[in-house]
PDB file of N, CA and C in Angstrom:
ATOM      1  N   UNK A   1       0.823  -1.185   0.000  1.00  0.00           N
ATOM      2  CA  UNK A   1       0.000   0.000   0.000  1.00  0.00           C
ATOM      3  C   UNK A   1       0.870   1.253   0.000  1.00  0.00           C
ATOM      4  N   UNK A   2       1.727   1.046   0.626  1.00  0.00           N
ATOM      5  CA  UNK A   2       2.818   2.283   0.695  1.00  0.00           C
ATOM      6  C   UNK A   2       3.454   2.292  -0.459  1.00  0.00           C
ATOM      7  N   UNK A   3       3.493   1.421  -1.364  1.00  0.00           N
ATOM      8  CA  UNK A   3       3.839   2.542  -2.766  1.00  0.00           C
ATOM      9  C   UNK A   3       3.624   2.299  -3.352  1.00  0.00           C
ATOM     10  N   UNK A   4       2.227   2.104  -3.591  1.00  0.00           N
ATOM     11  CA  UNK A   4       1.122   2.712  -4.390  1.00  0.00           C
ATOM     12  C   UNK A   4       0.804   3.958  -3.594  1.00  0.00           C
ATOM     13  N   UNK A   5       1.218   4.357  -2.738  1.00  0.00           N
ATOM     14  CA  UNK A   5       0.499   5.890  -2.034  1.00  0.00           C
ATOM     15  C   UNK A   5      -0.281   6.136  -1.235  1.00  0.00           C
ATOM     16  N   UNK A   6      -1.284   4.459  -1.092  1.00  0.00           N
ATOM     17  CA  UNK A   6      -2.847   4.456  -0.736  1.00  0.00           C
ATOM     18  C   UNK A   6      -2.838   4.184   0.843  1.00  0.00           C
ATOM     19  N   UNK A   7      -3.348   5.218   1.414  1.00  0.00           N
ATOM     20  CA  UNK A   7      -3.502   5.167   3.154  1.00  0.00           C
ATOM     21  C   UNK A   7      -4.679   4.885   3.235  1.00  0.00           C
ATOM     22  N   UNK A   8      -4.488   4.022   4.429  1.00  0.00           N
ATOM     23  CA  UNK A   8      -5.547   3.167   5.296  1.00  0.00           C
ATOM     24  C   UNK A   8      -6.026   4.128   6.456  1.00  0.00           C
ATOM     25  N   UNK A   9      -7.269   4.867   6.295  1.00  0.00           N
ATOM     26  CA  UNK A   9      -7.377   5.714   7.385  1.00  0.00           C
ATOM     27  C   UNK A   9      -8.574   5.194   8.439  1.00  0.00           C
ATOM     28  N   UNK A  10      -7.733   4.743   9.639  1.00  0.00           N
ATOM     29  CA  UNK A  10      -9.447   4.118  10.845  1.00  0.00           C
ATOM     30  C   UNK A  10     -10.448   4.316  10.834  1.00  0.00           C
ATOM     31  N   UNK A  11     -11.339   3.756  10.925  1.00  0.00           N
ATOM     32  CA  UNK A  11     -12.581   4.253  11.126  1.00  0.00           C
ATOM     33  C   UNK A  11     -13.295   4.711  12.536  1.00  0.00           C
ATOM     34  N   UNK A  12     -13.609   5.530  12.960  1.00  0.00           N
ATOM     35  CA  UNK A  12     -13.577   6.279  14.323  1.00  0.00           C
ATOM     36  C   UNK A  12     -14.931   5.507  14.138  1.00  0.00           C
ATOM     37  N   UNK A  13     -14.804   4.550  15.573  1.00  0.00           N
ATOM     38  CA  UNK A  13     -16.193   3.822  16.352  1.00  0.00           C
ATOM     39  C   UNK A  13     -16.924   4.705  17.460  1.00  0.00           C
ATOM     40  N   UNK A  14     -18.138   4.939  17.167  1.00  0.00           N
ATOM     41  CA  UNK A  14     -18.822   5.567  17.533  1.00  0.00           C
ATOM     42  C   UNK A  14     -19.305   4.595  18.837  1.00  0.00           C
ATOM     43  N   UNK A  15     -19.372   5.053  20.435  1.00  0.00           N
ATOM     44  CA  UNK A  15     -19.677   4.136  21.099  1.00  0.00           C
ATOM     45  C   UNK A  15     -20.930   4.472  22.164  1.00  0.00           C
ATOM     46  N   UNK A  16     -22.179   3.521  21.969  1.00  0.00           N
ATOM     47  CA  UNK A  16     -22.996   3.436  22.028  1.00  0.00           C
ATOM     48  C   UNK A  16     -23.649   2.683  23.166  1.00  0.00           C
ATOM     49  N   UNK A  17     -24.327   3.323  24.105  1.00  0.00           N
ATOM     50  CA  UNK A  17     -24.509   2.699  25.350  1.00  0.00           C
ATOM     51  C   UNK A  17     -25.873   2.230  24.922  1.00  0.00           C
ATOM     52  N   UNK A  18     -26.246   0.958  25.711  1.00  0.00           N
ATOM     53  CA  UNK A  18     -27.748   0.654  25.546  1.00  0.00           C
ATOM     54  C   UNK A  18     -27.743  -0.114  26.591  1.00  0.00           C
ATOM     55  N   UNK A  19     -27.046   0.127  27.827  1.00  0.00           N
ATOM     56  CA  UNK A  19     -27.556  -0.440  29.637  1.00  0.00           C
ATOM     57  C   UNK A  19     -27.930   1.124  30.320  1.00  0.00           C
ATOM     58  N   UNK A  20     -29.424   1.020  30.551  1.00  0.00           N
ATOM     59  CA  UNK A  20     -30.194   1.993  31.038  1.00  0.00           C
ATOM     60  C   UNK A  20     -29.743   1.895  32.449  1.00  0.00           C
ATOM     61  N   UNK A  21     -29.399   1.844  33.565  1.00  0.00           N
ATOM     62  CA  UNK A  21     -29.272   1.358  34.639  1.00  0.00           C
ATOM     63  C   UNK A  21     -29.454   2.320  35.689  1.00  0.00           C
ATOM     64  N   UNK A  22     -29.713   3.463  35.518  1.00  0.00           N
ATOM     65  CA  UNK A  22     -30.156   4.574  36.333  1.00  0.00           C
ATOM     66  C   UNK A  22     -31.829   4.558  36.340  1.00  0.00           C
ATOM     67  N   UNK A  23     -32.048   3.623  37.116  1.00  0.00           N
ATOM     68  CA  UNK A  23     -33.973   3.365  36.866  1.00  0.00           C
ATOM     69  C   UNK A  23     -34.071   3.066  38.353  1.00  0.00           C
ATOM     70  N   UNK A  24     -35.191   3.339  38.635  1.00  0.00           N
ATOM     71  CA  UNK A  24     -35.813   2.826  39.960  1.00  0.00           C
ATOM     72  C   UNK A  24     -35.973   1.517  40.491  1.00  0.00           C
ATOM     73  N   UNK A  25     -35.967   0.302  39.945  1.00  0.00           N
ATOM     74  CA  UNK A  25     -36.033  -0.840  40.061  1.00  0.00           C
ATOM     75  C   UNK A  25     -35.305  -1.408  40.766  1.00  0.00           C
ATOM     76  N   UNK A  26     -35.120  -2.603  41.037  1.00  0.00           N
ATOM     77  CA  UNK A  26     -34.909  -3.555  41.768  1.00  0.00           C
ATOM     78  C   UNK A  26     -32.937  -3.810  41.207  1.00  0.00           C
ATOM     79  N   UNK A  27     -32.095  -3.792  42.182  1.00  0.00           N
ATOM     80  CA  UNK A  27     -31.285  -4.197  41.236  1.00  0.00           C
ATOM     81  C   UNK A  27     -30.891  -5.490  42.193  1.00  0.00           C
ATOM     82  N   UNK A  28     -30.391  -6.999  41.828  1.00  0.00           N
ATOM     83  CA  UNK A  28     -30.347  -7.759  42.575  1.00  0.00           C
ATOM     84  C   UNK A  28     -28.984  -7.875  42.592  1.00  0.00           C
ATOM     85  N   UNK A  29     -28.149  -8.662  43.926  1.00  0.00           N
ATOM     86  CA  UNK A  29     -26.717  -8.362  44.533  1.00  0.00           C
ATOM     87  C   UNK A  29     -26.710 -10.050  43.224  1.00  0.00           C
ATOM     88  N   UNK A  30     -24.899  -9.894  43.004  1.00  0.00           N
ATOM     89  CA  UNK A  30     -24.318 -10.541  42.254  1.00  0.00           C
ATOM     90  C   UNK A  30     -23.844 -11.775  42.876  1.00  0.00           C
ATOM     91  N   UNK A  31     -24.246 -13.090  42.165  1.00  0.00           N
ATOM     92  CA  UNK A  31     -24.092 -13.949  43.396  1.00  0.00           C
ATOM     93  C   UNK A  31     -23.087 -14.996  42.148  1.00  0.00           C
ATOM     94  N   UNK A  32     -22.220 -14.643  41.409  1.00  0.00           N
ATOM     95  CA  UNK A  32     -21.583 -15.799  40.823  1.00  0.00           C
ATOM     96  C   UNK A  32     -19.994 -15.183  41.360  1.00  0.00           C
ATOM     97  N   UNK A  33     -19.790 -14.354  42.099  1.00  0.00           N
ATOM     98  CA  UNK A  33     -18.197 -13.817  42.530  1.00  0.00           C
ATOM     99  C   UNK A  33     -17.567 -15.554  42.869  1.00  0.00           C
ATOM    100  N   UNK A  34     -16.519 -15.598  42.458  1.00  0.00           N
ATOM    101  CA  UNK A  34     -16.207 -17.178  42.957  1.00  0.00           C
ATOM    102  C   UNK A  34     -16.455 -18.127  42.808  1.00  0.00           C
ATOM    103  N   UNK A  35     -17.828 -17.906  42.101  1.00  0.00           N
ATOM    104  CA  UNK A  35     -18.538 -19.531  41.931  1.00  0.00           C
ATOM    105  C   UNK A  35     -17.959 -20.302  40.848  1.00  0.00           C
ATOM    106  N   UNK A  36     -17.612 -21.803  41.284  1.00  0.00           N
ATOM    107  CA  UNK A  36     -17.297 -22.758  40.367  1.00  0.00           C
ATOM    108  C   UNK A  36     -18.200 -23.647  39.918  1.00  0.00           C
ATOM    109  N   UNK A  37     -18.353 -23.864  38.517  1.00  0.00           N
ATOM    110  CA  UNK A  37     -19.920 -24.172  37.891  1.00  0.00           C
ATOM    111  C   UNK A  37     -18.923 -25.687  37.211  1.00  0.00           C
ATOM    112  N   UNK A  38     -19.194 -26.381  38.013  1.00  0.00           N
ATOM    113  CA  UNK A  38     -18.851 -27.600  37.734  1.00  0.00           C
ATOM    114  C   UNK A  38     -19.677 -28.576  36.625  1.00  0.00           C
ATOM    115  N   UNK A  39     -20.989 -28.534  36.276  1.00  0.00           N
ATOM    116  CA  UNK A  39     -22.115 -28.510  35.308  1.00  0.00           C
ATOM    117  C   UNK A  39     -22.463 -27.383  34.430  1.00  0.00           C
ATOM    118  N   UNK A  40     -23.860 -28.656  33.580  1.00  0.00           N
ATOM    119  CA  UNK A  40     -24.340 -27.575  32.887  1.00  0.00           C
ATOM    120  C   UNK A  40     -25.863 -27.140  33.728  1.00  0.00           C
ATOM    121  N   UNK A  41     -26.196 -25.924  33.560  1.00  0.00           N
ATOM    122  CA  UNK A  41     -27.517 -25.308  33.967  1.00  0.00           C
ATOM    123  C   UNK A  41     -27.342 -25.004  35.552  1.00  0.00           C
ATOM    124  N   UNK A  42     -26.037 -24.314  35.738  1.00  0.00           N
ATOM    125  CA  UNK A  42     -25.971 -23.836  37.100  1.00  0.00           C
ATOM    126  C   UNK A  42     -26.073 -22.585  36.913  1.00  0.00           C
ATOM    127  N   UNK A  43     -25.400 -22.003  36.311  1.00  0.00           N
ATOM    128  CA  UNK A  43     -25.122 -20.267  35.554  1.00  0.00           C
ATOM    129  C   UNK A  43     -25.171 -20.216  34.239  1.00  0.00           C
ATOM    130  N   UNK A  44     -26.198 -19.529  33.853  1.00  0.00           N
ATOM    131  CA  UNK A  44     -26.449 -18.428  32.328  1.00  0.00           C
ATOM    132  C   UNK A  44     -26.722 -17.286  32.672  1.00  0.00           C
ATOM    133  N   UNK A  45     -25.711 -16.697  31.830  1.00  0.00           N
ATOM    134  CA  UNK A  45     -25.655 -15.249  31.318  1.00  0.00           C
ATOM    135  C   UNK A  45     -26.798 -14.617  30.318  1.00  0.00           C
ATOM    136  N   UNK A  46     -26.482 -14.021  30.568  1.00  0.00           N
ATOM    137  CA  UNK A  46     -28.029 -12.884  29.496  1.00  0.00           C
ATOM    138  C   UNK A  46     -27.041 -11.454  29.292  1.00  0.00           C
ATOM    139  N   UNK A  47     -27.344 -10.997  28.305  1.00  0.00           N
ATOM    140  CA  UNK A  47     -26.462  -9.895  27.381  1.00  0.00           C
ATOM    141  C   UNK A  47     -27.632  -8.991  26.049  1.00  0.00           C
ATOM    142  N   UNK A  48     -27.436  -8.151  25.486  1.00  0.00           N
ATOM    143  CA  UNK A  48     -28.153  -7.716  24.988  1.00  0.00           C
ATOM    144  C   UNK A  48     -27.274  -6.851  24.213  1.00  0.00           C
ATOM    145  N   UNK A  49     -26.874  -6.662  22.629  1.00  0.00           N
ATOM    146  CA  UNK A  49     -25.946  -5.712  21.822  1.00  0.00           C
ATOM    147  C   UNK A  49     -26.545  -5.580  20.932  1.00  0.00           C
ATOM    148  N   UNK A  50     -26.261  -4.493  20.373  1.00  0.00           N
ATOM    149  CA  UNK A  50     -26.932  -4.058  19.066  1.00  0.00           C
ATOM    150  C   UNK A  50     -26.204  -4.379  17.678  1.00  0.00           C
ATOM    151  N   UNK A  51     -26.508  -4.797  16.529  1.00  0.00           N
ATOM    152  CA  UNK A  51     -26.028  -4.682  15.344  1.00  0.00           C
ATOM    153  C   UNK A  51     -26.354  -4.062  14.175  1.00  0.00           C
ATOM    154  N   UNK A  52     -25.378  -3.179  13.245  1.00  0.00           N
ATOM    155  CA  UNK A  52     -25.786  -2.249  12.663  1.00  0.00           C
ATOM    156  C   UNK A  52     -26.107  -2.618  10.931  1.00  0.00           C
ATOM    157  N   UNK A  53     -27.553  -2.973  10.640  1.00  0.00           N
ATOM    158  CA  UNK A  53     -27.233  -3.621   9.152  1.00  0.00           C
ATOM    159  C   UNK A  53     -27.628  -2.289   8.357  1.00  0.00           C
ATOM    160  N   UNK A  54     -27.805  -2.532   7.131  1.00  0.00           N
ATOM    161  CA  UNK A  54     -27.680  -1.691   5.918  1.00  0.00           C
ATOM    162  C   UNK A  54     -29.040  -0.390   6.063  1.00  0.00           C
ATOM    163  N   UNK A  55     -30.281  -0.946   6.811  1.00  0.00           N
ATOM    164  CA  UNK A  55     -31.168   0.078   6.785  1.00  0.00           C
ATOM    165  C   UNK A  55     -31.143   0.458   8.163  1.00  0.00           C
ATOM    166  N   UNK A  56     -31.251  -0.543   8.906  1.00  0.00           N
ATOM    167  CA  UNK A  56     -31.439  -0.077  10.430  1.00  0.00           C
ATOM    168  C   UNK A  56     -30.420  -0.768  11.569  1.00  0.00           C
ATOM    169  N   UNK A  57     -30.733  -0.650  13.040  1.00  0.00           N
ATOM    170  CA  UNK A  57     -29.986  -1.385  14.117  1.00  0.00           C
ATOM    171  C   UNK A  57     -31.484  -2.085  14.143  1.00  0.00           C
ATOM    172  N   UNK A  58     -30.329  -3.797  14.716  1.00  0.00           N
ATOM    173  CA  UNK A  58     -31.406  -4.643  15.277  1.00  0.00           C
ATOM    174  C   UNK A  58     -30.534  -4.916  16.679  1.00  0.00           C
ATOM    175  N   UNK A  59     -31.413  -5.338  17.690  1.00  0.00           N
ATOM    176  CA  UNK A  59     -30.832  -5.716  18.759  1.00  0.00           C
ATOM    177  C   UNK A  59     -30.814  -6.993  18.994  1.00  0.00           C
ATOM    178  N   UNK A  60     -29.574  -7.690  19.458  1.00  0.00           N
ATOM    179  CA  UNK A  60     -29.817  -8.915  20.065  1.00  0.00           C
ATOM    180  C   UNK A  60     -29.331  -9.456  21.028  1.00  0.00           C
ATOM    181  N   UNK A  61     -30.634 -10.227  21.611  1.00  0.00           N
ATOM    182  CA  UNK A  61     -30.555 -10.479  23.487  1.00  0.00           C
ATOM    183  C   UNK A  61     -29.973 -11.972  23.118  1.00  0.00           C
ATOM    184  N   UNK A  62     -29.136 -12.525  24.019  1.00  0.00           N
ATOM    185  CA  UNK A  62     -28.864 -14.371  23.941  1.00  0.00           C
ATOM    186  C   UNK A  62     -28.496 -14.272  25.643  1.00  0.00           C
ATOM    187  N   UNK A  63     -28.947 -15.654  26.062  1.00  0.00           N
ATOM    188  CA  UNK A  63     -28.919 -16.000  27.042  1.00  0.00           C
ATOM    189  C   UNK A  63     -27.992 -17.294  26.735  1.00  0.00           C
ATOM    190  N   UNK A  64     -27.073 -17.037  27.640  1.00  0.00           N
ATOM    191  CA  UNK A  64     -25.744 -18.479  27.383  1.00  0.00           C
ATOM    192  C   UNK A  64     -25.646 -19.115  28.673  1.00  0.00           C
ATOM    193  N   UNK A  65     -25.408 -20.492  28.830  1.00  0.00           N
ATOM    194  CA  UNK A  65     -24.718 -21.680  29.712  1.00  0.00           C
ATOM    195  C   UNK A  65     -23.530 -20.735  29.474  1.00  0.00           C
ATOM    196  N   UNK A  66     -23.073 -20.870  31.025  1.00  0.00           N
ATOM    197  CA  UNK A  66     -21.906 -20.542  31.134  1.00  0.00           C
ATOM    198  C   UNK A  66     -20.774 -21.824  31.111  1.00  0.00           C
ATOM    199  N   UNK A  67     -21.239 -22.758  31.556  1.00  0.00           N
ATOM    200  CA  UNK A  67     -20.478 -24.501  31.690  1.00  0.00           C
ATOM    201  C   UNK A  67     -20.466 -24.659  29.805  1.00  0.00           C
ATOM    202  N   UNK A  68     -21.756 -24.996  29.647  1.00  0.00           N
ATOM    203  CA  UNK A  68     -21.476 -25.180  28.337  1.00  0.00           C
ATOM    204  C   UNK A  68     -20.837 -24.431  26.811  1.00  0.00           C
ATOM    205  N   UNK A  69     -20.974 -23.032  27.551  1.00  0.00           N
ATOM    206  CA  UNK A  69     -20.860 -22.062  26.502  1.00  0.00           C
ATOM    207  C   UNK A  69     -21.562 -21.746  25.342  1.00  0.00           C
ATOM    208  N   UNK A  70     -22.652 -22.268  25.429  1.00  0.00           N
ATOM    209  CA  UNK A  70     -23.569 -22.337  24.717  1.00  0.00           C
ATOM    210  C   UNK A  70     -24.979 -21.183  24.389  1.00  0.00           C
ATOM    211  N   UNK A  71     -25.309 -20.917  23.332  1.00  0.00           N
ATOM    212  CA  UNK A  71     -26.781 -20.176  23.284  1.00  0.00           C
ATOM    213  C   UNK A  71     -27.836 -21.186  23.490  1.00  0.00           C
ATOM    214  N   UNK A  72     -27.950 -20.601  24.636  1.00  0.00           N
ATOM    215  CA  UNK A  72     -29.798 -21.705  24.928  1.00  0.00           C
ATOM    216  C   UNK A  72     -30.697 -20.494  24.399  1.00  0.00           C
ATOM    217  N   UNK A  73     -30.435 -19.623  23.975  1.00  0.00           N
ATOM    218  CA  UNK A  73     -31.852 -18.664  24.138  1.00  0.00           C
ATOM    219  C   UNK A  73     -31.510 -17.322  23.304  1.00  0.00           C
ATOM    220  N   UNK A  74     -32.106 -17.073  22.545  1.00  0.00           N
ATOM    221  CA  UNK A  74     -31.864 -15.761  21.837  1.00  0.00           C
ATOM    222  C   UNK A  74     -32.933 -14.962  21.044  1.00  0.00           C
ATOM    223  N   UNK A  75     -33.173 -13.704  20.848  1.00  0.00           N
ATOM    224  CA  UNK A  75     -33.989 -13.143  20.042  1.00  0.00           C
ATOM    225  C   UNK A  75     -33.607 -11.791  19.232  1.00  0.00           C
ATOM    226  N   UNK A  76     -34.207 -11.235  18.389  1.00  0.00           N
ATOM    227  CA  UNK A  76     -33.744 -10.625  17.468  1.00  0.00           C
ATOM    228  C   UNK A  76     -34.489  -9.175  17.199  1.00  0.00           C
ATOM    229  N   UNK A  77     -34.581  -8.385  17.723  1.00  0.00           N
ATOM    230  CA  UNK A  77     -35.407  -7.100  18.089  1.00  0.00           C
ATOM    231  C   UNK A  77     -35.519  -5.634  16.902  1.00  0.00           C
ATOM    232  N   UNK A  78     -36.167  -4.880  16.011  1.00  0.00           N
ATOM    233  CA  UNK A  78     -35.432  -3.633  16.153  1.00  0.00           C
ATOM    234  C   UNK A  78     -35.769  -2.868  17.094  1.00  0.00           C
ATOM    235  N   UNK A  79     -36.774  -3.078  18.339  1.00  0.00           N
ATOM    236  CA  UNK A  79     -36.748  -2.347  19.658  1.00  0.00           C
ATOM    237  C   UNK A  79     -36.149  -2.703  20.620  1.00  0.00           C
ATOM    238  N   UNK A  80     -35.549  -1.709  21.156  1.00  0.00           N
ATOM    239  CA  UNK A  80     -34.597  -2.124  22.625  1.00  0.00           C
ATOM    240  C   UNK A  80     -35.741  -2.211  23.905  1.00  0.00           C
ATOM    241  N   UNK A  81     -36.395  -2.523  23.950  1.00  0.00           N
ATOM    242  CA  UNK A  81     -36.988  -3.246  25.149  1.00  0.00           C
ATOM    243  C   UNK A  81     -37.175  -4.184  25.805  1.00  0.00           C
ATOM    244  N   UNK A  82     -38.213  -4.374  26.997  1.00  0.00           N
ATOM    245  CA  UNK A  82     -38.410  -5.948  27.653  1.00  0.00           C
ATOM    246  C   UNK A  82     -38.605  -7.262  27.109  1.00  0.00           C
ATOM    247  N   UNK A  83     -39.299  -6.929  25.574  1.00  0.00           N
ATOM    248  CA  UNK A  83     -39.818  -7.940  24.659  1.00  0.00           C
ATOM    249  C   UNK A  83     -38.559  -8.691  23.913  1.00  0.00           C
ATOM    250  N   UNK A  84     -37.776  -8.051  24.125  1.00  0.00           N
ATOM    251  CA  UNK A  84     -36.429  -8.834  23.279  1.00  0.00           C
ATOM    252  C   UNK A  84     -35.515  -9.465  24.362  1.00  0.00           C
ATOM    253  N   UNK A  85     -35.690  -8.924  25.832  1.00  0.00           N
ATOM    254  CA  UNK A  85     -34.910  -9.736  26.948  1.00  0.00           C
ATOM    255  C   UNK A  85     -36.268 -10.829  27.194  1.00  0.00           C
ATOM    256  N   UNK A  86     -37.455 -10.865  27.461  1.00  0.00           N
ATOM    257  CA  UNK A  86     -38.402 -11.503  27.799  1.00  0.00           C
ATOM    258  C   UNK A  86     -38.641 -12.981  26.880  1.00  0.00           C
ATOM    259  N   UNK A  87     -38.106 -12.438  25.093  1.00  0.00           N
ATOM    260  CA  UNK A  87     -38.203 -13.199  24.218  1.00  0.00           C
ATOM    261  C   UNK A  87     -37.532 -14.558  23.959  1.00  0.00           C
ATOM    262  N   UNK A  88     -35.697 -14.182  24.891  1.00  0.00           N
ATOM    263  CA  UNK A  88     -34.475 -14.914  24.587  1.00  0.00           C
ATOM    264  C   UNK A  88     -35.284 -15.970  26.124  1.00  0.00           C
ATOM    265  N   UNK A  89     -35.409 -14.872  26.956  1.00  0.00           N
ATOM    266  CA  UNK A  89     -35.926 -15.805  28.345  1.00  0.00           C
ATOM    267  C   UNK A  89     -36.386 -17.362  28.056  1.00  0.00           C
ATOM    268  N   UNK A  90     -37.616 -16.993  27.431  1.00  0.00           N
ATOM    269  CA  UNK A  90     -38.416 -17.876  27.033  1.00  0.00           C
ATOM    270  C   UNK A  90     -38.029 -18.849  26.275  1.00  0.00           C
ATOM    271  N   UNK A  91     -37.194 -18.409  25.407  1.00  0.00           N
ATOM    272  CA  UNK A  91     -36.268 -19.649  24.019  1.00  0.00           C
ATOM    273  C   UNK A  91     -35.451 -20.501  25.642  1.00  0.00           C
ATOM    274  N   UNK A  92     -34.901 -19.881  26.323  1.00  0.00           N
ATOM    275  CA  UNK A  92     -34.073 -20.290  26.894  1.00  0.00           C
ATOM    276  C   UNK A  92     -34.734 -21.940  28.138  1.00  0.00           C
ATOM    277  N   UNK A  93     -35.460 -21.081  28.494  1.00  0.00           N
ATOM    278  CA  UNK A  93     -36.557 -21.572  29.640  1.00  0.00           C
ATOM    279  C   UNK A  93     -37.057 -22.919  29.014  1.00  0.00           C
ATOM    280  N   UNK A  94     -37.948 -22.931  27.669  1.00  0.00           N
ATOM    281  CA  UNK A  94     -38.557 -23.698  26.891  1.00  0.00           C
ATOM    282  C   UNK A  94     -37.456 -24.669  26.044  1.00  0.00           C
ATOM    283  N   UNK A  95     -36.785 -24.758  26.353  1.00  0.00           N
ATOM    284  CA  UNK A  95     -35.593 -25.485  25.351  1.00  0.00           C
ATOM    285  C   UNK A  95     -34.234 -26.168  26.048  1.00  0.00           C
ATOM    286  N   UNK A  96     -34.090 -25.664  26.810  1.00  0.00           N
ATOM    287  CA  UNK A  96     -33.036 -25.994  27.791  1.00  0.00           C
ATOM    288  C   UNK A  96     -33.766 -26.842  28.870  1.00  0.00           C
ATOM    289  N   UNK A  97     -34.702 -26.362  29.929  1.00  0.00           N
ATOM    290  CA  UNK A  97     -35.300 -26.526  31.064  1.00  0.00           C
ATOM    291  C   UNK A  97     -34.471 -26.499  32.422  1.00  0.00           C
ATOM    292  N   UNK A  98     -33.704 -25.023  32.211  1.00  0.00           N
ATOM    293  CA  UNK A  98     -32.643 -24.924  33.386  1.00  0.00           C
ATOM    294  C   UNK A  98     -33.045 -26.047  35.001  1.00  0.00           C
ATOM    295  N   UNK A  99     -32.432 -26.131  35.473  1.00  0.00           N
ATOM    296  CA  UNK A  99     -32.977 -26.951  37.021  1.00  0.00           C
ATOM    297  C   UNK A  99     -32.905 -25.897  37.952  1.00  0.00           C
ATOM    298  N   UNK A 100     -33.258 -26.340  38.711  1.00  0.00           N
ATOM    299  CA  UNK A 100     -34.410 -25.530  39.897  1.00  0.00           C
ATOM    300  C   UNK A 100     -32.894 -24.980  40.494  1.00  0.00           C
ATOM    301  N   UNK A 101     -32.804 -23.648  41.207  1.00  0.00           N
ATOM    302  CA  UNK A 101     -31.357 -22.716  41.619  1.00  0.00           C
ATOM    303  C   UNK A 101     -30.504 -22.395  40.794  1.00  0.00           C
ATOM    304  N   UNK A 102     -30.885 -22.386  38.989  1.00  0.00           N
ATOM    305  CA  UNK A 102     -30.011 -22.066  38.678  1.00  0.00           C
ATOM    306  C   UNK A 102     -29.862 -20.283  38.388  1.00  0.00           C
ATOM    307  N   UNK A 103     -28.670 -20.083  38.470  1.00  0.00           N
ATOM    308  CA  UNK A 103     -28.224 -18.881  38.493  1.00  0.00           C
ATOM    309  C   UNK A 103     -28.620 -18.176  36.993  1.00  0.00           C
ATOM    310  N   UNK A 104     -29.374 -16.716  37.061  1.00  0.00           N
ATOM    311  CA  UNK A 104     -29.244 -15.831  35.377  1.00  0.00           C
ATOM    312  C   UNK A 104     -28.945 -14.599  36.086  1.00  0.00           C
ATOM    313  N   UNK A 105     -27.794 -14.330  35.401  1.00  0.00           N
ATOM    314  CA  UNK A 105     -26.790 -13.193  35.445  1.00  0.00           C
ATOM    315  C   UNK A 105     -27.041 -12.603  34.245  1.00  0.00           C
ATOM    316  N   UNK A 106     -26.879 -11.193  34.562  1.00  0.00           N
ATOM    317  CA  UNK A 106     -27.492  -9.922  33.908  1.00  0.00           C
ATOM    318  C   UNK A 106     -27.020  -8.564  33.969  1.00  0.00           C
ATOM    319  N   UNK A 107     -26.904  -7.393  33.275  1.00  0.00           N
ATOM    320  CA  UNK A 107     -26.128  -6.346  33.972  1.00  0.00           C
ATOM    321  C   UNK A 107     -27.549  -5.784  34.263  1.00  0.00           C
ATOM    322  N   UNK A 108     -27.138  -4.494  35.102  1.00  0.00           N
ATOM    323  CA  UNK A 108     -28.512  -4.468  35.748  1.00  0.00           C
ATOM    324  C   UNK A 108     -29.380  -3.004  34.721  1.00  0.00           C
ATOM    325  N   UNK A 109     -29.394  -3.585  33.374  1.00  0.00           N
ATOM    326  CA  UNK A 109     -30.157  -2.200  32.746  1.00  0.00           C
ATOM    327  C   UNK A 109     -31.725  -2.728  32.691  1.00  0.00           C
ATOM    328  N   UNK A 110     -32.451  -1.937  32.248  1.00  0.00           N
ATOM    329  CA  UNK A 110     -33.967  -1.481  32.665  1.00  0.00           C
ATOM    330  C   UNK A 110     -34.568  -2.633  32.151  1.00  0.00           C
ATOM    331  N   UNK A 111     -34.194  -3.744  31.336  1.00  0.00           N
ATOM    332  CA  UNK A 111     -35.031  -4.479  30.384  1.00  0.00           C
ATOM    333  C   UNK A 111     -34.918  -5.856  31.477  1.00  0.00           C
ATOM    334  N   UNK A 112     -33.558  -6.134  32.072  1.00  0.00           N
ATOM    335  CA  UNK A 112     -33.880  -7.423  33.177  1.00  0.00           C
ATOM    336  C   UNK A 112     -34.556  -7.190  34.539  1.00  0.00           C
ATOM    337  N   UNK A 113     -34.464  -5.837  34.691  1.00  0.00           N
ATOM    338  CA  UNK A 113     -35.646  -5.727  35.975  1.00  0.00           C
ATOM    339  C   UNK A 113     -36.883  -5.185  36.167  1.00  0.00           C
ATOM    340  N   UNK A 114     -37.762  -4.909  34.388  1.00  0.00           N
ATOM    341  CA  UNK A 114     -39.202  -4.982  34.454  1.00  0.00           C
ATOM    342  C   UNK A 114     -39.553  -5.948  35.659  1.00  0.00           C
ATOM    343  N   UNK A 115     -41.157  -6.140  35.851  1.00  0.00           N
ATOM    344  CA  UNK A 115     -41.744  -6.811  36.509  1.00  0.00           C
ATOM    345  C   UNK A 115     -41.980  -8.365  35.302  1.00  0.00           C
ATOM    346  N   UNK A 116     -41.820  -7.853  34.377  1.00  0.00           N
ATOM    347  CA  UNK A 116     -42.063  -8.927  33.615  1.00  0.00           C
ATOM    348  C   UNK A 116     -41.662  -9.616  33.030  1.00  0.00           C
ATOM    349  N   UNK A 117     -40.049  -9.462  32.920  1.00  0.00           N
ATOM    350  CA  UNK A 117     -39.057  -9.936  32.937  1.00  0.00           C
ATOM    351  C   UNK A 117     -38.758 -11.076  34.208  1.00  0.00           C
ATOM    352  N   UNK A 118     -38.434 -10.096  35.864  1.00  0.00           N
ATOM    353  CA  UNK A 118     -38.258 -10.592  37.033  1.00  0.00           C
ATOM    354  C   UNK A 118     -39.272 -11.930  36.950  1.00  0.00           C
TER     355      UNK A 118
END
């Protein structure tokens, strides 16, 4: 590239928050500090990022086994709300059938501590 002339100039990432977490709600204390997840369906994670395609952003929620590393649960949104954390829930819940104490870890923005979510 250097001689042909042609510079490679970065592309400045624009960075984009979408954890609401200044809300009134419930936020619950973090209970995987330390924990060793010797199985599967002790701890899943839940996450929520946006991706940017050609007309619009879509959002997407996945709920993962942390043992397995796996997607048990995911959905595909262009609204950032409860319906796209509520949606992966359900894939997750209905397909997996976590066992009874298992742990879902979450950061604490507005969409995992609806009432209807909780």
């Amino acid at each position: 590239m250097r001689d042909k002339y042609w510079s490679c100039r970065p592309r400045k990432r624009k960075w984009v928050t979408i954890t609401h977490s200044n809300h009134g709600l419930p936020i619950y204390p973090k209970l995987i500090k330390g924990l060793s997840i010797p199985k599967v369906s002790q701890l899943c994670v839940a996450d929520i990022t946006y991706i940017r395609i050609l007309t619009c952003v879509v959002y997407l929620a996945v709920i993962l086994d942390a043992f397995a590393r796996k997607a048990i649960g995911y959905t595909l949104s262009k609204h950032l709300d409860t319906g796209v954390a509520r949606g992966a829930l359900h894939m997750a819940i209905g397909d997996s059938h976590p066992e009874p104490g298992c742990i879902l870890h979450s950061d604490p923005g507005v969409q995992y501590g609806l009432h209807e979510y909780v």
